[in-house]
Protein backbone atom coordinates (compact mmCIF):
# COMPACT_ATOMS: atom_id res chain seq x y z
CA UNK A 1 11.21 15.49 -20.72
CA UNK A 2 15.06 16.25 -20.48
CA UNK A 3 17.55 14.63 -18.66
CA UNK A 4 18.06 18.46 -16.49
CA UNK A 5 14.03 18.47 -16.17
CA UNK A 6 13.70 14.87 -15.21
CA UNK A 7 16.43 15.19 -12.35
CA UNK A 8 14.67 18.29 -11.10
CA UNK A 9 11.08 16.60 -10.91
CA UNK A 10 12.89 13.54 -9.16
CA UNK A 11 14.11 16.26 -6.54
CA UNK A 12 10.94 17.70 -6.58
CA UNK A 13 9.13 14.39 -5.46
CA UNK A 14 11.50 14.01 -2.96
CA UNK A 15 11.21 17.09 -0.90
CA UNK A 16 7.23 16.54 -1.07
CA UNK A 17 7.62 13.02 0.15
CA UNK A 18 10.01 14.48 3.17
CA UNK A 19 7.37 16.84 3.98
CA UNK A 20 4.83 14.60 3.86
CA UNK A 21 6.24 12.10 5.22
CA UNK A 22 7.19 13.76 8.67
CA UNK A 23 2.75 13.64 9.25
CA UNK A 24 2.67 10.20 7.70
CA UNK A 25 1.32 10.71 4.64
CA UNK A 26 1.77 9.40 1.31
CA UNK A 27 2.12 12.83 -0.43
CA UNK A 28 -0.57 12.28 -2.85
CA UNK A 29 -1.47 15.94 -3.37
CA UNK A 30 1.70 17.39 -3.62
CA UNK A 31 2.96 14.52 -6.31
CA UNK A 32 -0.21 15.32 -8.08
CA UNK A 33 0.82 18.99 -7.99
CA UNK A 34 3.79 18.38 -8.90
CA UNK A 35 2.89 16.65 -12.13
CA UNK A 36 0.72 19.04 -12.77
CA UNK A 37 3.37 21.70 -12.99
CA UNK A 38 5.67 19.74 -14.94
CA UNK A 39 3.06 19.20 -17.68
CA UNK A 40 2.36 15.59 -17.04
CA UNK A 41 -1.13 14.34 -19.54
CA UNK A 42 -3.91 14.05 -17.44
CA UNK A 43 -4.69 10.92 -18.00
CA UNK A 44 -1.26 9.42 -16.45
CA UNK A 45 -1.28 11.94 -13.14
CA UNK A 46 -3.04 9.97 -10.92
CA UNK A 47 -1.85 5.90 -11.29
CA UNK A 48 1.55 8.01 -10.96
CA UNK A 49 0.33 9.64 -8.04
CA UNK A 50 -1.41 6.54 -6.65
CA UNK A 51 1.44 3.84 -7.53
CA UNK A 52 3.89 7.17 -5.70
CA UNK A 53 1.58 7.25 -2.64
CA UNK A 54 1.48 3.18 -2.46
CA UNK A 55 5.69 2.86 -2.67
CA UNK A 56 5.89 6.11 -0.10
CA UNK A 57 3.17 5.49 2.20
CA UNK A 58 4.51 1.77 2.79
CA UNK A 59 7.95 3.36 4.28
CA UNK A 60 6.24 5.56 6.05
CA UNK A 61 3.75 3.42 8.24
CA UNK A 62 6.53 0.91 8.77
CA UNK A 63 8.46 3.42 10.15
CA UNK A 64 5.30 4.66 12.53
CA UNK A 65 4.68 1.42 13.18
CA UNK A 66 8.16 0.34 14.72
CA UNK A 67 8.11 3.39 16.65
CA UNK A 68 4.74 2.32 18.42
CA UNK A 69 2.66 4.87 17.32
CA UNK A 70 -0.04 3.05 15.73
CA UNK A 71 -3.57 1.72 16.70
CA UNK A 72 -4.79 -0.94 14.77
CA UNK A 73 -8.26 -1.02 16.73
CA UNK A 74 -8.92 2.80 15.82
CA UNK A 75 -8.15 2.62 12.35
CA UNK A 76 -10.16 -0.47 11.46
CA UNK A 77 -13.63 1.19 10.99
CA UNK A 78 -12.25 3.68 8.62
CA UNK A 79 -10.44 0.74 6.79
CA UNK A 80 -13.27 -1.50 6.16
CA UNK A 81 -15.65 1.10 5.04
CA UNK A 82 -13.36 2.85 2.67
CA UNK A 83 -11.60 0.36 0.39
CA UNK A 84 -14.69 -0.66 -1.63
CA UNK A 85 -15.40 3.01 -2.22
CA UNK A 86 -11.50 3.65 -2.97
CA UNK A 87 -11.66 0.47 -5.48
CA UNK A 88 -14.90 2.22 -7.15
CA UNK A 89 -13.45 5.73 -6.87
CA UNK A 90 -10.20 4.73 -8.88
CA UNK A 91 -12.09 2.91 -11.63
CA UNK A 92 -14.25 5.79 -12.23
CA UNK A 93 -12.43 8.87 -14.49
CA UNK A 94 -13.75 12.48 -13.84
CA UNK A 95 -13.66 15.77 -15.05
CA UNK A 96 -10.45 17.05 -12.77
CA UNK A 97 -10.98 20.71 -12.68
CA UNK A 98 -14.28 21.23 -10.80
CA UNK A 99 -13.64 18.71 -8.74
CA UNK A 100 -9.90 20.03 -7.46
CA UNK A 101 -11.45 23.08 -7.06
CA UNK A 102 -13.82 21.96 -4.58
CA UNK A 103 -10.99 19.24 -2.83
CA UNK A 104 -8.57 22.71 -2.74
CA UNK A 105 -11.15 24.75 -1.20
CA UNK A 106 -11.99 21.93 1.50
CA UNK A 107 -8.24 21.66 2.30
CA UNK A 108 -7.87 25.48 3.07
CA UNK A 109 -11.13 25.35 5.41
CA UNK A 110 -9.28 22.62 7.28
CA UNK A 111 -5.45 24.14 7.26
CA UNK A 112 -6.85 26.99 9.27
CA UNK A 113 -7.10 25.22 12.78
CA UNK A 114 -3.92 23.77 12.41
CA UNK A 115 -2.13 26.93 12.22
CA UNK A 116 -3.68 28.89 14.72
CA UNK A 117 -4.41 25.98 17.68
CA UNK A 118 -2.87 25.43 20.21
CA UNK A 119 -1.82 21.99 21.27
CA UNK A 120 -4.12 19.78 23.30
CA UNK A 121 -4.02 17.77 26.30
CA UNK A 122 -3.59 14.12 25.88
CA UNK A 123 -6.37 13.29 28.36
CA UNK A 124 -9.15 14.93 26.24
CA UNK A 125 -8.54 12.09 23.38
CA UNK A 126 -11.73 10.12 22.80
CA UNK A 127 -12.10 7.77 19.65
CA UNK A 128 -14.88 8.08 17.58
CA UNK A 129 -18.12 6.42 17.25
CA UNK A 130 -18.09 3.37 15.05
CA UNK A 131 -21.20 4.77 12.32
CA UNK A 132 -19.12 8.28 12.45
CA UNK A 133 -15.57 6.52 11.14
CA UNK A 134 -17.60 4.13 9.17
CA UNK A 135 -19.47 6.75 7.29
CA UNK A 136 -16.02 8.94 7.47
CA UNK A 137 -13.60 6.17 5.98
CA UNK A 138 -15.88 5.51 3.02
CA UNK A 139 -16.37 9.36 1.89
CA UNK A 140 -12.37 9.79 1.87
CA UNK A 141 -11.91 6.46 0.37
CA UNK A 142 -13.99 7.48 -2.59
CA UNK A 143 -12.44 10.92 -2.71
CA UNK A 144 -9.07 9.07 -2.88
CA UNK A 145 -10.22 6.87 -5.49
CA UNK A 146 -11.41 9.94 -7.45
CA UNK A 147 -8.52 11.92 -7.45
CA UNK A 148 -5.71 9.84 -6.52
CA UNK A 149 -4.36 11.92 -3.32
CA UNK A 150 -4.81 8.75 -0.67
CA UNK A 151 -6.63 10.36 1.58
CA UNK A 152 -3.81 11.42 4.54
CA UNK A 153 -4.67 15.24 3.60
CA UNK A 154 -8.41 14.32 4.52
CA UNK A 155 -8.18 11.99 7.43
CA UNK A 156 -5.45 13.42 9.36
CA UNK A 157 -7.10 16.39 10.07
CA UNK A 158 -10.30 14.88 11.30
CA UNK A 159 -8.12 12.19 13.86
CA UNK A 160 -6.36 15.81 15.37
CA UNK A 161 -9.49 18.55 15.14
CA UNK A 162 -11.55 15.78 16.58
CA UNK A 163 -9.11 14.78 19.15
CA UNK A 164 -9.18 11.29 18.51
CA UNK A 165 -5.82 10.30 18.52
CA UNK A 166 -2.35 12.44 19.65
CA UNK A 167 -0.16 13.93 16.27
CA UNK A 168 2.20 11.37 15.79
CA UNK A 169 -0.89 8.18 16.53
CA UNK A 170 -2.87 10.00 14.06
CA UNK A 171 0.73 10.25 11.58
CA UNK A 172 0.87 6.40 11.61
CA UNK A 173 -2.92 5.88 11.00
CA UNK A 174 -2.76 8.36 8.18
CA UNK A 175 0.11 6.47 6.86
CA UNK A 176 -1.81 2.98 6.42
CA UNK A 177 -5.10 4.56 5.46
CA UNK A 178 -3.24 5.65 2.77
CA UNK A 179 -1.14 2.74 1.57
CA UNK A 180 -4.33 0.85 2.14
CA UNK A 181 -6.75 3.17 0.12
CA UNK A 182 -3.97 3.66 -2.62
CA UNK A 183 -3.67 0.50 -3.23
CA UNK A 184 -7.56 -0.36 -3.26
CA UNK A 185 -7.48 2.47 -5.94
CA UNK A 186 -4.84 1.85 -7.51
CA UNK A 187 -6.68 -1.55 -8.08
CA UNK A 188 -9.63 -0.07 -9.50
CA UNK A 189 -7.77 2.28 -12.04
CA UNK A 190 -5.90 -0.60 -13.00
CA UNK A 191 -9.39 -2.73 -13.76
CA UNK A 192 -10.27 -0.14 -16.26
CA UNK A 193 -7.48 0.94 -17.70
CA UNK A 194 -5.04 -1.94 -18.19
CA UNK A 195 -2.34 0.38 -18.05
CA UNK A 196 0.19 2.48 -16.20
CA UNK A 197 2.21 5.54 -17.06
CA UNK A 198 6.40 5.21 -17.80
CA UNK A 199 9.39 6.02 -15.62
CA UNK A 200 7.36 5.16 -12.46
CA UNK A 201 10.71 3.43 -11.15
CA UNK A 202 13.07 6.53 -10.84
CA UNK A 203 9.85 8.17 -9.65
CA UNK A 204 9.35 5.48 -7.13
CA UNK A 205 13.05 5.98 -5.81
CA UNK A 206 12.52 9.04 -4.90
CA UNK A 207 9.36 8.99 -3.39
CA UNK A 208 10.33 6.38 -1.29
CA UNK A 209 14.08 7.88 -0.03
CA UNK A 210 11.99 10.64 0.83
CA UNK A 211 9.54 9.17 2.62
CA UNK A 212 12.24 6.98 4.79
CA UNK A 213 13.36 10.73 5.60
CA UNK A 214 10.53 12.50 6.48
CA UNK A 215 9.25 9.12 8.70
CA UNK A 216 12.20 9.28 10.75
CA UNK A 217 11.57 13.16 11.12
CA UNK A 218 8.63 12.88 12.19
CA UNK A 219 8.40 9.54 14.31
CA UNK A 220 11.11 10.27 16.77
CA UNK A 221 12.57 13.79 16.35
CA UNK A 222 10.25 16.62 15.55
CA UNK A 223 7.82 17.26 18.80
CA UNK A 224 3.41 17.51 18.55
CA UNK A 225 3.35 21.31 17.74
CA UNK A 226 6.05 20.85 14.79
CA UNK A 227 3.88 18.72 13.41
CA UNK A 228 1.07 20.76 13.54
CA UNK A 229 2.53 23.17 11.72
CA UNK A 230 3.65 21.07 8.93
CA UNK A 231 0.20 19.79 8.99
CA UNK A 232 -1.16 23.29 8.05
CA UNK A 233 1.80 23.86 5.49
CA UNK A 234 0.51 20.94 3.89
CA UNK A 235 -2.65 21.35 3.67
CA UNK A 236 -2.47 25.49 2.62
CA UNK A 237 0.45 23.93 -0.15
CA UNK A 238 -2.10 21.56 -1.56
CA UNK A 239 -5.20 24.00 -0.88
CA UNK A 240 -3.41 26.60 -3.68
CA UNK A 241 -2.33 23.91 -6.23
CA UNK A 242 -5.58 22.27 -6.60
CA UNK A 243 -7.42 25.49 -6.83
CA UNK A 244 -5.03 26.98 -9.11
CA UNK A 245 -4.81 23.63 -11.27
């Protein structure tokens, strides 16, 4: 890769990590995209996208966090059930294009309501039953494994559509689900690989002074339906690059 080339991916993973970052995700999808575009070999896309999301994710929930948006006692179920499935998920390689295919055309069924809803009341909120986020947490944590996007793009959507939790509770869930699921993966890849990919550090800078952007977008200044509508660009953005992958 040239120097020009490498600068402009570096700028490239920082705008994805500001976007994602303002719904408290990791950005997962969009580095993996990203890579994908660039030419990256397949075989060192996702530990780059998982050790990305880990470094990105971690900024991002702190942030969350310190602005009191986050519920320890709602995410719990989801964490316990998914990290052994996210360890298991990231040691186990799979065929990529099949699979995106069917992750891209999931993400487009669930971009829809985000872009066409209209904002709810807080007083409908309800969290979910325990076997539903059980069952829940360990299908995305194996998906996350799997394919290395940390699961924000799959379990932020079910915290708003659901109405379990306001935009910016369900930003810093999504947020630690993700650090905690990318690491768990991360983990697993690592335990059957022995290996990660090169120039993860400038990759890591950027990911992360994005992500301390977008967090402090979308903690304290952008309002619910803003975030909404990021939501849905996200998800649509992802959607067409793992279909078209």
């Amino acid at each position: 890769m040239s120097q020009p080339t490498l600068y402009f991916f570096c700028t490239t993973l920082f705008l994805i990590s500001v976007l994602y970052g303002c719904v408290g995700q990791g950005g997962g999808s969009g580095y993996i995209a990203a890579m994908a575009l660039f030419g990256f070999a397949p075989d060192s896309i996702k530990p780059t996208a998982l050790v990305l999301n880990v470094l990105a994710s971690g900024v991002v929930s702190l942030r969350f966090y310190r602005a009191g948006n986050f519920s320890w006692r709602l995410l719990f179920p989801f964490a316990v059930s998914s990290v052994p499935t996210a360890l298991l998920g990231g040691y186990i390689t799979l065929p990529p294009v099949a699979f995106s295919r069917l992750l891209g055309a999931l993400l487009l069924v669930a971009a829809v309501p985000f872009i066409f809803r209209r904002d709810l009341p807080s007083h409908t909120l309800s969290p979910p039953r325990l076997l539903v986020a059980l069952l829940a947490g360990a299908s995305m944590g194996l998906l996350s494994g799997l394919t290395g996007v940390g699961g924000g793009i799959l379990i932020m959507p079910l915290f708003l559509y659901n109405r379990w939790a306001t935009p910016r509770t369900a930003a810093a869930l999504t947020g630690v689900f993700v650090l905690i699921n990318s690491v768990a993966a991360l983990l697993g890849h690592l335990a059957a690989t022995h290996s990660v990919p090169s120039g993860l550090p400038l990759f890591g800078i950027a990911a992360v002074l994005g992500g301390i952007v977008g967090a402090q977008l979308g903690s304290v200044h952008l309002s619910a339906s803003a975030i909404y509508r990021i939501l849905g660009a996200v998800l649509l953005l992802s959607s067409a690059k793992l279909i078209c992958a």
